[in-house]
PDB file of N, CA and C in Angstrom:
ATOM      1  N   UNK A   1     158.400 242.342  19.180  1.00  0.00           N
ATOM      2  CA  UNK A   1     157.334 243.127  19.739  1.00  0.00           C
ATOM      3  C   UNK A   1     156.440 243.586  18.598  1.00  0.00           C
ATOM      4  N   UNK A   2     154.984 243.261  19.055  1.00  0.00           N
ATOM      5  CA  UNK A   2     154.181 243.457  17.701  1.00  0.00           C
ATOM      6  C   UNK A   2     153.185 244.360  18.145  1.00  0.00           C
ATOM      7  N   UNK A   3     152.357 245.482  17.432  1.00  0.00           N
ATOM      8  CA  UNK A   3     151.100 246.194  18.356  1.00  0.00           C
ATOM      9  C   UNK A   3     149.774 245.459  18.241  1.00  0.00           C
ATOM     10  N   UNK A   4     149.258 245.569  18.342  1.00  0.00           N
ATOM     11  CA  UNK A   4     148.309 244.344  18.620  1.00  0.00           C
ATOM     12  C   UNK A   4     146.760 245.374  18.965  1.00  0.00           C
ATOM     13  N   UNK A   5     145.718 245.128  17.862  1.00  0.00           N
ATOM     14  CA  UNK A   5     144.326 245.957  18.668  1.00  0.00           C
ATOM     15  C   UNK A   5     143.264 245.128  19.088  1.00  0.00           C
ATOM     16  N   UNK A   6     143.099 244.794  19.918  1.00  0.00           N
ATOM     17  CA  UNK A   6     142.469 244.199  21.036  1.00  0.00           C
ATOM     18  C   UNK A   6     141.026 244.353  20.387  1.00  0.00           C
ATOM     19  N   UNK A   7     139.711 243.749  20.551  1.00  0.00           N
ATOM     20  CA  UNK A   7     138.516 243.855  19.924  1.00  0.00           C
ATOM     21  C   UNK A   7     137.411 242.921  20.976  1.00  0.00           C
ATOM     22  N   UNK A   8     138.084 242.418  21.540  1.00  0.00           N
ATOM     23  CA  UNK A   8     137.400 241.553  22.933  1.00  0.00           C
ATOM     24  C   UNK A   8     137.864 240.692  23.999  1.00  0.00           C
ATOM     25  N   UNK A   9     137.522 240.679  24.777  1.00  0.00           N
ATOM     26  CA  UNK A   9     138.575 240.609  25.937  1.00  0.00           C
ATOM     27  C   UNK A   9     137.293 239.324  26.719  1.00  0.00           C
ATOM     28  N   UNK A  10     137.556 238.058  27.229  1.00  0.00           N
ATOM     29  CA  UNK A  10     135.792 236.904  27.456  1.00  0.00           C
ATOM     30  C   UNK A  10     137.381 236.387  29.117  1.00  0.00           C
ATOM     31  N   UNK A  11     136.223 236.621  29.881  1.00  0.00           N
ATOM     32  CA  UNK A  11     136.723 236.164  31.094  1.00  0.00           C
ATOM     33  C   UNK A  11     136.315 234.388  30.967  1.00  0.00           C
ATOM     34  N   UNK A  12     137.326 233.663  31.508  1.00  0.00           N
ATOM     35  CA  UNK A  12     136.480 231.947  31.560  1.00  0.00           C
ATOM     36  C   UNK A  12     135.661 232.140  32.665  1.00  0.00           C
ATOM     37  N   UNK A  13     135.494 232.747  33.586  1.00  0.00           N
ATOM     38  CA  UNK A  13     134.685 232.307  34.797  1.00  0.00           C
ATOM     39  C   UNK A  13     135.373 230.791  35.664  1.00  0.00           C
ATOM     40  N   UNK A  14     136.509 230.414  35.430  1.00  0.00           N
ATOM     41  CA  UNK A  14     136.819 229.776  36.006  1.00  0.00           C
ATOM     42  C   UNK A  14     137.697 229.303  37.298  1.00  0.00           C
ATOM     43  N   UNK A  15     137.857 230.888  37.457  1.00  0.00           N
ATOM     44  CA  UNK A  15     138.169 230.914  39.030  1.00  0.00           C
ATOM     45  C   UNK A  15     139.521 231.143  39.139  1.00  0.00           C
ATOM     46  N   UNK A  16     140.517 230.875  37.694  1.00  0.00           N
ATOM     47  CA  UNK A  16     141.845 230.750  37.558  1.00  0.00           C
ATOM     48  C   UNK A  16     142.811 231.462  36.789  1.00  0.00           C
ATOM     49  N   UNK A  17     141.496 232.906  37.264  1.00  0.00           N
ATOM     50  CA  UNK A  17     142.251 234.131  36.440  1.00  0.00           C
ATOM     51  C   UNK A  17     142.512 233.936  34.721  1.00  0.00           C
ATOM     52  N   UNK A  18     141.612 232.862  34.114  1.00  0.00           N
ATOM     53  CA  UNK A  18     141.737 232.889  32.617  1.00  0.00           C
ATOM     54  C   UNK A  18     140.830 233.331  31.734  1.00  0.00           C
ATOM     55  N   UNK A  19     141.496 233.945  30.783  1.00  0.00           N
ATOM     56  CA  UNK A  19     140.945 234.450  29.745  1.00  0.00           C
ATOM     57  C   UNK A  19     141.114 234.450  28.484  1.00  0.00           C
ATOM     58  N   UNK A  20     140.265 234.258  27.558  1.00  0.00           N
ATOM     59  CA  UNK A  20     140.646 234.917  26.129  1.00  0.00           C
ATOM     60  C   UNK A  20     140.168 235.967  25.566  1.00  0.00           C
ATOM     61  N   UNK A  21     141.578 236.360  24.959  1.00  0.00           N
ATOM     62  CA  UNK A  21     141.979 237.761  24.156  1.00  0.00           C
ATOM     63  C   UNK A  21     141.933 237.087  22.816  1.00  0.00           C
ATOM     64  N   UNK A  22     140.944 238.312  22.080  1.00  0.00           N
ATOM     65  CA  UNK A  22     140.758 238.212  20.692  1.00  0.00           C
ATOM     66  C   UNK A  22     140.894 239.607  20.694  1.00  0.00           C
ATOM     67  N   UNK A  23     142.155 239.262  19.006  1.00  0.00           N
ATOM     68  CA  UNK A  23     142.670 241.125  18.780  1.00  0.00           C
ATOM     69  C   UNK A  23     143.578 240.700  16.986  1.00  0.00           C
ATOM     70  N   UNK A  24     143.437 241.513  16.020  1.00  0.00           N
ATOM     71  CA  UNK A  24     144.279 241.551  14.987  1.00  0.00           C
ATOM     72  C   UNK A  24     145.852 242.065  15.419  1.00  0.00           C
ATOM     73  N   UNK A  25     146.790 241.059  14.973  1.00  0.00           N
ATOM     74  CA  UNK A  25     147.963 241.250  15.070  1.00  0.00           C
ATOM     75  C   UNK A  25     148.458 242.327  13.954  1.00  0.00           C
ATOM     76  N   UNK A  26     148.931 243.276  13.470  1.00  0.00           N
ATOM     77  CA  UNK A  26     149.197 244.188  12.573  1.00  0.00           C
ATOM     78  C   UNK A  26     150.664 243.787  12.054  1.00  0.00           C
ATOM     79  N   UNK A  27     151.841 243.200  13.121  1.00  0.00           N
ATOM     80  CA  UNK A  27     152.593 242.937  12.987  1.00  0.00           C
ATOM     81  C   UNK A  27     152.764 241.814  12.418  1.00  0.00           C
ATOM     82  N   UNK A  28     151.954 240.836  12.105  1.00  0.00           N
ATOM     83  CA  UNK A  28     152.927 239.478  11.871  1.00  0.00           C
ATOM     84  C   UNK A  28     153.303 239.195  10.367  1.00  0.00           C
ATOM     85  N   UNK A  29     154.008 238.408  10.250  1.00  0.00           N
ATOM     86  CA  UNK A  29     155.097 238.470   9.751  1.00  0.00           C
ATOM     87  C   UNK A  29     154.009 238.015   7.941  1.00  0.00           C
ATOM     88  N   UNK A  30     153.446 236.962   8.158  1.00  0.00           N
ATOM     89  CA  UNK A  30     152.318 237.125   6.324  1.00  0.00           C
ATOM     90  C   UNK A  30     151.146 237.915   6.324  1.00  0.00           C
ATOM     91  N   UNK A  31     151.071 238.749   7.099  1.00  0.00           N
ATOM     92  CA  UNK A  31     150.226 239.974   7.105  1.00  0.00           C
ATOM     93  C   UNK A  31     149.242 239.788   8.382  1.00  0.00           C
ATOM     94  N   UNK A  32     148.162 240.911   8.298  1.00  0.00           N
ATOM     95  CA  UNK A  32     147.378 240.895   9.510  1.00  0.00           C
ATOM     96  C   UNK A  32     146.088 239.779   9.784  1.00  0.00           C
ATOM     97  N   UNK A  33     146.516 239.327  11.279  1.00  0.00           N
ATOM     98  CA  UNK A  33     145.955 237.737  11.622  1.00  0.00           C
ATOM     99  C   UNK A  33     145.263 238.382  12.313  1.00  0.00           C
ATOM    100  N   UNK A  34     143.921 237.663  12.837  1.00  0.00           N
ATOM    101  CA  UNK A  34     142.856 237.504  13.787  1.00  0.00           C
ATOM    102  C   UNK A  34     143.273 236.329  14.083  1.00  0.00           C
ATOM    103  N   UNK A  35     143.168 236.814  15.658  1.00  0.00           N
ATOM    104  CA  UNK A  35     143.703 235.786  16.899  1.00  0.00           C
ATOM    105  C   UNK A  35     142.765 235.477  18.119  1.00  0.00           C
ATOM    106  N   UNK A  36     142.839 233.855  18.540  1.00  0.00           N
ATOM    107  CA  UNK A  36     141.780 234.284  19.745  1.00  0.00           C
ATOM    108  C   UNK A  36     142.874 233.524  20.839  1.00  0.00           C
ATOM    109  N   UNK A  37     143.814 233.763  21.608  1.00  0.00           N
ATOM    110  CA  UNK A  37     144.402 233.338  22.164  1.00  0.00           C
ATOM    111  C   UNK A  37     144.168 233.068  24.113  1.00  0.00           C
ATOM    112  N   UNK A  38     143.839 231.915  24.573  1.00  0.00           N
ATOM    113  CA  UNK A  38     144.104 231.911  25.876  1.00  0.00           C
ATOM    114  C   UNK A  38     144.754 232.134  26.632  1.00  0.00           C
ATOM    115  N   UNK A  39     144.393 233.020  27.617  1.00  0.00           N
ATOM    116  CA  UNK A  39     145.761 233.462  28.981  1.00  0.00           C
ATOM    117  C   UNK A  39     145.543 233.432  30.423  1.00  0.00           C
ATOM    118  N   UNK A  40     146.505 233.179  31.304  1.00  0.00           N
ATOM    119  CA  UNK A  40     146.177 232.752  32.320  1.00  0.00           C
ATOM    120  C   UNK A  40     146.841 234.299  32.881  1.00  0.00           C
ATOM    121  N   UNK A  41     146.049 235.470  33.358  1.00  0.00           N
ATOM    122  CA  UNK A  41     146.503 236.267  34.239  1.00  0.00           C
ATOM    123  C   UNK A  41     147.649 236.012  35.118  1.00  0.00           C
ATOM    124  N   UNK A  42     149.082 236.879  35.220  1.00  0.00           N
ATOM    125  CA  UNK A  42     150.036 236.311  36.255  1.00  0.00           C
ATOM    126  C   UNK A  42     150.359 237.409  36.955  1.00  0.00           C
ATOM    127  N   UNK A  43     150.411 238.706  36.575  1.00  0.00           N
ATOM    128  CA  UNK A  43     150.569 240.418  37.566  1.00  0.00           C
ATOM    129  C   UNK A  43     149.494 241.326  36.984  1.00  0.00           C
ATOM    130  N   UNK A  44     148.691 241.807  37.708  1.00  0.00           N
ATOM    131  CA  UNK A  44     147.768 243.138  37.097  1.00  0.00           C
ATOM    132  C   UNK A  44     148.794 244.471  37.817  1.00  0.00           C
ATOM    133  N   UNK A  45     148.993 245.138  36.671  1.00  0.00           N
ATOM    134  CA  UNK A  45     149.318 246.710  37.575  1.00  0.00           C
ATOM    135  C   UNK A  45     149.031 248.103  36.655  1.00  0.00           C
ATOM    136  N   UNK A  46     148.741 248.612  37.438  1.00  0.00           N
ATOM    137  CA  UNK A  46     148.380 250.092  36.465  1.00  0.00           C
ATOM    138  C   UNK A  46     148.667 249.986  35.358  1.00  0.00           C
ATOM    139  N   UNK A  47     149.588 249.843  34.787  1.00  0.00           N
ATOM    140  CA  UNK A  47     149.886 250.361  33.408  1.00  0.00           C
ATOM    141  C   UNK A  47     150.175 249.013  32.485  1.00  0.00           C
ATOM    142  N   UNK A  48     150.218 248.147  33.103  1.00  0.00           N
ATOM    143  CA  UNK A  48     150.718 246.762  32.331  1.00  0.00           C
ATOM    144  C   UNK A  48     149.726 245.328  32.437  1.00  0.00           C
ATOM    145  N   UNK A  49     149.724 244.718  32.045  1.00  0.00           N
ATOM    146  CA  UNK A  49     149.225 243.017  32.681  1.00  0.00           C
ATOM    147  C   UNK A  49     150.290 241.947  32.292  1.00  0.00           C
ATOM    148  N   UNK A  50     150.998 241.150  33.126  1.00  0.00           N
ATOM    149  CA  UNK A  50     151.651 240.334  32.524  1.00  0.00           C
ATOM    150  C   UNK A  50     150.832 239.126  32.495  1.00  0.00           C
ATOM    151  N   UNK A  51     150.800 238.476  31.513  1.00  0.00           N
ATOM    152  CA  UNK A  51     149.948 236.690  30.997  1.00  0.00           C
ATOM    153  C   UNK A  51     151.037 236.155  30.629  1.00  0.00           C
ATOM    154  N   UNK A  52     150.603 234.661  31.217  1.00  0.00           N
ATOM    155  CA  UNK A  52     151.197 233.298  30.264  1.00  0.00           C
ATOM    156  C   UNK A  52     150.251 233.000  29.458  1.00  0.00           C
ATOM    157  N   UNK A  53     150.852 232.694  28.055  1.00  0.00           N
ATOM    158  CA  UNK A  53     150.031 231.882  26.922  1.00  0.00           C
ATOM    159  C   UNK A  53     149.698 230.907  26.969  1.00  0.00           C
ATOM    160  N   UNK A  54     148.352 230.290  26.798  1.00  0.00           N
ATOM    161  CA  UNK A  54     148.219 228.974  27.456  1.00  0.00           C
ATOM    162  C   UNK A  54     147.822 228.203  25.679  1.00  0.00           C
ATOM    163  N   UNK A  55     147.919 226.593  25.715  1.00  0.00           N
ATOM    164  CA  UNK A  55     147.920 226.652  24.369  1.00  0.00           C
ATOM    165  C   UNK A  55     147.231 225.135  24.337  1.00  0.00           C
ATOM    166  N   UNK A  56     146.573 224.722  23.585  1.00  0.00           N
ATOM    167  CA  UNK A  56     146.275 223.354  23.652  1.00  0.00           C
ATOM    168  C   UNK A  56     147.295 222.169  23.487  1.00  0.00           C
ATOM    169  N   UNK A  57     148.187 222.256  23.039  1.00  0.00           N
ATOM    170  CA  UNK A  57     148.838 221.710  23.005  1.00  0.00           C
ATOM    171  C   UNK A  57     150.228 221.378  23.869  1.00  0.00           C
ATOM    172  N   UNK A  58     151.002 220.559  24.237  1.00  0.00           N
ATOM    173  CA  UNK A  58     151.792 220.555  25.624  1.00  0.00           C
ATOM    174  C   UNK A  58     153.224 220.332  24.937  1.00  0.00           C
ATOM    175  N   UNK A  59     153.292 220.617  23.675  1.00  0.00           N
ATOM    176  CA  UNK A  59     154.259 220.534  22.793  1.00  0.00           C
ATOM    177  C   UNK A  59     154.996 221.805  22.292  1.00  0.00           C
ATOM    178  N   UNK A  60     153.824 222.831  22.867  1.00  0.00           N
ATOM    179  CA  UNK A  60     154.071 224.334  22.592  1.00  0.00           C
ATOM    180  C   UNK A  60     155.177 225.010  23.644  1.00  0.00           C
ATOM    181  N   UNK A  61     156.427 225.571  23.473  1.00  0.00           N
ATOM    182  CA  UNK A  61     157.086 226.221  24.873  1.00  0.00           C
ATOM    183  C   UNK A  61     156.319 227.206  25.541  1.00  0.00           C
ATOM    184  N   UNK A  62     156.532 227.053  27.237  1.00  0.00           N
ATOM    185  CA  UNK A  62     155.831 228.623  27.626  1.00  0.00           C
ATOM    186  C   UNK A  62     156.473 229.856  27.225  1.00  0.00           C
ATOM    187  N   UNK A  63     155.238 230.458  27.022  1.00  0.00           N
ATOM    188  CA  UNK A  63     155.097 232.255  26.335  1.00  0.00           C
ATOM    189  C   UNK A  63     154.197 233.006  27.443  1.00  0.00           C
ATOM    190  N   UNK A  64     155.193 234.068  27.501  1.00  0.00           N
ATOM    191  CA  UNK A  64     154.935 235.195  28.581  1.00  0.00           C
ATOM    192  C   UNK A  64     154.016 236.323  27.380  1.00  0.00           C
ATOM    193  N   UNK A  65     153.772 237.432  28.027  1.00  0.00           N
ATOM    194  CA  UNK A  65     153.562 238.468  27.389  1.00  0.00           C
ATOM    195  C   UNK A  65     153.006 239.719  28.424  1.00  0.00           C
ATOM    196  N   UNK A  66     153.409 240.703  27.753  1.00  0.00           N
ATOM    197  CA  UNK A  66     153.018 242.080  28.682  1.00  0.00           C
ATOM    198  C   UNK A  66     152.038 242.705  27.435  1.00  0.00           C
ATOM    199  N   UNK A  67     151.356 243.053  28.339  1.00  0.00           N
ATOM    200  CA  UNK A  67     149.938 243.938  27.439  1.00  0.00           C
ATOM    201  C   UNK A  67     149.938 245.117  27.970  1.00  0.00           C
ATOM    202  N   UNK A  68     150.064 246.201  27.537  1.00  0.00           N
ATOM    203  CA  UNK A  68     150.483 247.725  27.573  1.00  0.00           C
ATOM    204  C   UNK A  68     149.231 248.811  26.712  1.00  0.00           C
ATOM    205  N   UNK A  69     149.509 249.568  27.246  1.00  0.00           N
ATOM    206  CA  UNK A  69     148.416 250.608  26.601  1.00  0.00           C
ATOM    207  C   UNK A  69     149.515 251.303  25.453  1.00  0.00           C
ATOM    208  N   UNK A  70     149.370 251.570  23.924  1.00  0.00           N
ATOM    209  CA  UNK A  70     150.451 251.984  23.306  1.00  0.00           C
ATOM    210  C   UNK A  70     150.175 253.674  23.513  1.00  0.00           C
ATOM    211  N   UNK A  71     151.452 254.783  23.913  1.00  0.00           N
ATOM    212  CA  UNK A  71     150.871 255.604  24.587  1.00  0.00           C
ATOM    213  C   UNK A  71     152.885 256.197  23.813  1.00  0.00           C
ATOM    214  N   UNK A  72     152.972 257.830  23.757  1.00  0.00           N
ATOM    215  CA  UNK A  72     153.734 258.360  23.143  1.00  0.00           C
ATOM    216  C   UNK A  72     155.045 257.582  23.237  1.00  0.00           C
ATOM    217  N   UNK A  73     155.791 257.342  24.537  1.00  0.00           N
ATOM    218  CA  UNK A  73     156.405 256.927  25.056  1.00  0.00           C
ATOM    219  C   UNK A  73     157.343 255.399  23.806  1.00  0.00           C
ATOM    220  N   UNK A  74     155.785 254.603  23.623  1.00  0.00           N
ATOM    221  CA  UNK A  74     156.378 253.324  22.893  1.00  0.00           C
ATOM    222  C   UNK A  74     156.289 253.444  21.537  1.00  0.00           C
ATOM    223  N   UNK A  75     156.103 254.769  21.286  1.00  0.00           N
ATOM    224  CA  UNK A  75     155.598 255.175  19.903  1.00  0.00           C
ATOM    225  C   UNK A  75     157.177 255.888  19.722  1.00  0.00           C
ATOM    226  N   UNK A  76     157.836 256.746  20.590  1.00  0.00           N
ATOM    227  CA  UNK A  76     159.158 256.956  20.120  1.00  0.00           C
ATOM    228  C   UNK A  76     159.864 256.225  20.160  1.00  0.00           C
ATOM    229  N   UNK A  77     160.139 255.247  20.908  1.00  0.00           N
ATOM    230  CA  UNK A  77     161.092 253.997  21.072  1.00  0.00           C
ATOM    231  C   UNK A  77     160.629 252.629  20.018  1.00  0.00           C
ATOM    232  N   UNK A  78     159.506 252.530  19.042  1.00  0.00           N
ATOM    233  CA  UNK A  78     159.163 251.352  18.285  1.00  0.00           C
ATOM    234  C   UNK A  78     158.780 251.581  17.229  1.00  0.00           C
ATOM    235  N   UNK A  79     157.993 252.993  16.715  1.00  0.00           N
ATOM    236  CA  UNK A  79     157.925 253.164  15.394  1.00  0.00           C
ATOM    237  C   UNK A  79     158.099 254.508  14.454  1.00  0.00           C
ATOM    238  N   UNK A  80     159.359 254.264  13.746  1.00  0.00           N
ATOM    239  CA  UNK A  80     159.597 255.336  13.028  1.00  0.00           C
ATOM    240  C   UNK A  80     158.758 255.963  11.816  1.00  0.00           C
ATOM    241  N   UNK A  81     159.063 256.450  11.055  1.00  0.00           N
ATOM    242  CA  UNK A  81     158.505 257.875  10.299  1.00  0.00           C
ATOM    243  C   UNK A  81     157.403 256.726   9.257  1.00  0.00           C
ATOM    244  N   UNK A  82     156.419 257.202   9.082  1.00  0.00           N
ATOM    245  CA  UNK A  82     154.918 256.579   8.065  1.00  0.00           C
ATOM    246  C   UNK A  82     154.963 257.577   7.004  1.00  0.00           C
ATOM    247  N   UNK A  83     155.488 257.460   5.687  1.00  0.00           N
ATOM    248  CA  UNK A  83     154.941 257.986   5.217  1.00  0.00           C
ATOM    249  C   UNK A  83     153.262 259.168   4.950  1.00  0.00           C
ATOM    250  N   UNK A  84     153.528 260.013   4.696  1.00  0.00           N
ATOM    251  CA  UNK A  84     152.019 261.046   5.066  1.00  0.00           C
ATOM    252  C   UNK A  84     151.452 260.694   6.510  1.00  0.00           C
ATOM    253  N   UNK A  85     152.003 260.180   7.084  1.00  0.00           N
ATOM    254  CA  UNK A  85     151.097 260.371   8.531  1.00  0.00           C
ATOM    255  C   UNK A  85     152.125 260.412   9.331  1.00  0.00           C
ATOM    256  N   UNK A  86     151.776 261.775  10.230  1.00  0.00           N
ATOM    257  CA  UNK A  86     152.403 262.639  11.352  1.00  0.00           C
ATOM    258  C   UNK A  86     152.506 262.215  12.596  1.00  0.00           C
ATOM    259  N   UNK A  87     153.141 261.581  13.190  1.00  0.00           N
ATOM    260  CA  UNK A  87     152.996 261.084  14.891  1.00  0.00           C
ATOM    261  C   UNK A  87     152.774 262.121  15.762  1.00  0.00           C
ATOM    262  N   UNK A  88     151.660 261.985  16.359  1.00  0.00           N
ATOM    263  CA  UNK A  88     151.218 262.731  17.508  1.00  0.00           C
ATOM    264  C   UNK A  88     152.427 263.228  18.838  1.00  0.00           C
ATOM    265  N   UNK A  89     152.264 264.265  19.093  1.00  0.00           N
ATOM    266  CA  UNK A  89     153.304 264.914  19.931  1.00  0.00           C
ATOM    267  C   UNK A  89     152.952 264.439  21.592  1.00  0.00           C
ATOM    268  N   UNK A  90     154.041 264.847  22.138  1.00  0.00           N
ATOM    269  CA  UNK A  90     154.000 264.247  23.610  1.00  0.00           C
ATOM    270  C   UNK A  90     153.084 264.750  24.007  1.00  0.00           C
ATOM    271  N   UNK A  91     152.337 265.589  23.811  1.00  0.00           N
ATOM    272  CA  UNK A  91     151.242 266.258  24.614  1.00  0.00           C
ATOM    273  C   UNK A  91     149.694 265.276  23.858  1.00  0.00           C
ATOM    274  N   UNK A  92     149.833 264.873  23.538  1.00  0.00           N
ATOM    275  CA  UNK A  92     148.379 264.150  22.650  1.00  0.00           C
ATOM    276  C   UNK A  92     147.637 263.151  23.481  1.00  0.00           C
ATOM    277  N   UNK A  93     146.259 263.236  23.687  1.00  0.00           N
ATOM    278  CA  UNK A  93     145.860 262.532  24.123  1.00  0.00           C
ATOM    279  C   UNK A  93     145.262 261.264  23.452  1.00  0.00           C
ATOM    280  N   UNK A  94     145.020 260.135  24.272  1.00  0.00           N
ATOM    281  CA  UNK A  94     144.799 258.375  24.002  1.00  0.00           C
ATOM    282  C   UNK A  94     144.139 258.340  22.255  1.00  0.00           C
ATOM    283  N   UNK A  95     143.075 258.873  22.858  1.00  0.00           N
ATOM    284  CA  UNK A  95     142.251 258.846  21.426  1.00  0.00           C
ATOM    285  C   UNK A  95     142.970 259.871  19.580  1.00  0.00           C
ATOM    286  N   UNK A  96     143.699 260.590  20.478  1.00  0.00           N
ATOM    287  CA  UNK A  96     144.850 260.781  18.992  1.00  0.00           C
ATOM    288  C   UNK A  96     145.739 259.511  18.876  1.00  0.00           C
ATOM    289  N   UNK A  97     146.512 259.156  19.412  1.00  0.00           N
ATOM    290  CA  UNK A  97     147.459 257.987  19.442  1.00  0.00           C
ATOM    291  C   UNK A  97     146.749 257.021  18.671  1.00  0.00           C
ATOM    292  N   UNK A  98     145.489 256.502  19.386  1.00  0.00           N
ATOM    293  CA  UNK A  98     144.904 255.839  18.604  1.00  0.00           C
ATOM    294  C   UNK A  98     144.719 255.759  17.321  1.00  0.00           C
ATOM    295  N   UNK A  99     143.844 256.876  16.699  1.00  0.00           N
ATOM    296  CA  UNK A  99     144.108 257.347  15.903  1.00  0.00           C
ATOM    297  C   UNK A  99     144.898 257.417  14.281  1.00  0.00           C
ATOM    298  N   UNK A 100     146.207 257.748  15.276  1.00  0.00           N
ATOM    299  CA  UNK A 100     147.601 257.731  14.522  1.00  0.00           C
ATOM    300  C   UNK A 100     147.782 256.307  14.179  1.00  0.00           C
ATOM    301  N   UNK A 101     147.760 255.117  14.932  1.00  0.00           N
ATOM    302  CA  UNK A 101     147.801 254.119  14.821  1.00  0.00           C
ATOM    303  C   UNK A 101     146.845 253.088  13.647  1.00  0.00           C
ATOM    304  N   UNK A 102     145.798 254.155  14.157  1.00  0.00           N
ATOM    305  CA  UNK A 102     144.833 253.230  12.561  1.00  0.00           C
ATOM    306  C   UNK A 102     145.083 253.878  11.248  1.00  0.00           C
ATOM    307  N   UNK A 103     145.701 255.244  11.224  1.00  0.00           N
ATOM    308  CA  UNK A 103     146.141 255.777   9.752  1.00  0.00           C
ATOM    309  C   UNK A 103     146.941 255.321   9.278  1.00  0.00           C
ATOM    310  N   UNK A 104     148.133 254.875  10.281  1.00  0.00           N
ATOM    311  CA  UNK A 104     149.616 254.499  10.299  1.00  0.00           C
ATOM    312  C   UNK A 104     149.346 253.037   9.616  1.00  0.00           C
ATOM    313  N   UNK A 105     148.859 252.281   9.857  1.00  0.00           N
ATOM    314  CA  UNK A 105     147.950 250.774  10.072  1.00  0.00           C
ATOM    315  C   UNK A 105     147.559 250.534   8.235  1.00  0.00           C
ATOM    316  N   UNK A 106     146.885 251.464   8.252  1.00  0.00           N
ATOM    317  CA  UNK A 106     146.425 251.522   6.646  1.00  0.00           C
ATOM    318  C   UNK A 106     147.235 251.891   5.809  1.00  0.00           C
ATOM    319  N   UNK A 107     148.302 253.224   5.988  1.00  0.00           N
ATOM    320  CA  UNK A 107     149.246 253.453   5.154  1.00  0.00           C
ATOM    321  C   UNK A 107     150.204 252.473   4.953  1.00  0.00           C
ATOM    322  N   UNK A 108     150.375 251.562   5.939  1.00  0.00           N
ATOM    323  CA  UNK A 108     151.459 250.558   5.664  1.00  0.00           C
ATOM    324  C   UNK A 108     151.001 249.454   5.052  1.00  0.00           C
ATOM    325  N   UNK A 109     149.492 249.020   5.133  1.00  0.00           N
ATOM    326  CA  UNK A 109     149.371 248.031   4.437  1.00  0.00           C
ATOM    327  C   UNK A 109     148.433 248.434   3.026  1.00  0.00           C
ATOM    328  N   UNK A 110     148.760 249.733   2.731  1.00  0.00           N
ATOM    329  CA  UNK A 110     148.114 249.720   1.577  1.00  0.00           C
ATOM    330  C   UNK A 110     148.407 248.873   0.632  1.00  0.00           C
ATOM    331  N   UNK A 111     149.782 249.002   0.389  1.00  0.00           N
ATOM    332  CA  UNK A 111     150.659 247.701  -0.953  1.00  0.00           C
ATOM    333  C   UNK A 111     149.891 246.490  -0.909  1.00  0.00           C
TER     334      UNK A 111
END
């Protein structure tokens, strides 16, 4: 599970619920990627979207994914203590979280 900040979101217009998501991965594994990945919508619900990854290639296995709003909740259960930067308390609203996330973001990849 990686956090992921989203930066544009391009509907295909093609009738088949697809889209591409372009967003910097923070998580991956040789540092932070810009991604423009295709998805085929499969559940919309309040708080979640589940997509299949769609890929040019037919050599690739299918990949699911849930897209989530990151919100206190996945912040106590996925990321522990940042040096100099304070995690926002259960009471904090979106735009602190946020926030926290781009300080958090920089302190870790300062090195």
């Amino acid at each position: 599970m990686s956090p992921i900040k989203i930066y544009k979101v391009e509907p295909e217009k093609s009738g088949r619920s697809t889209l591409v998501l372009s967003f910097y991965n923070a998580g991956y594994a040789s540092g932070v990627k810009d991604f423009h990945l295709r998805m085929r919508v499969v559940t919309r619900r309040p708080f979640h979207i589940l997509v299949q990854l769609l890929y040019d290639s037919d050599d690739v296995m299918t990949r699911d994914a849930v897209i989530v709003r990151i919100g206190h909740e996945w912040l106590e259960a996925h990321v522990g203590t940042v040096d100099g930067v304070v995690r926002p308390g259960r009471d904090a609203h979106q735009a602190e979280i946020d926030d926290y996330l781009e300080r958090a973001d920089r302190a870790l990849n300062a090195w």
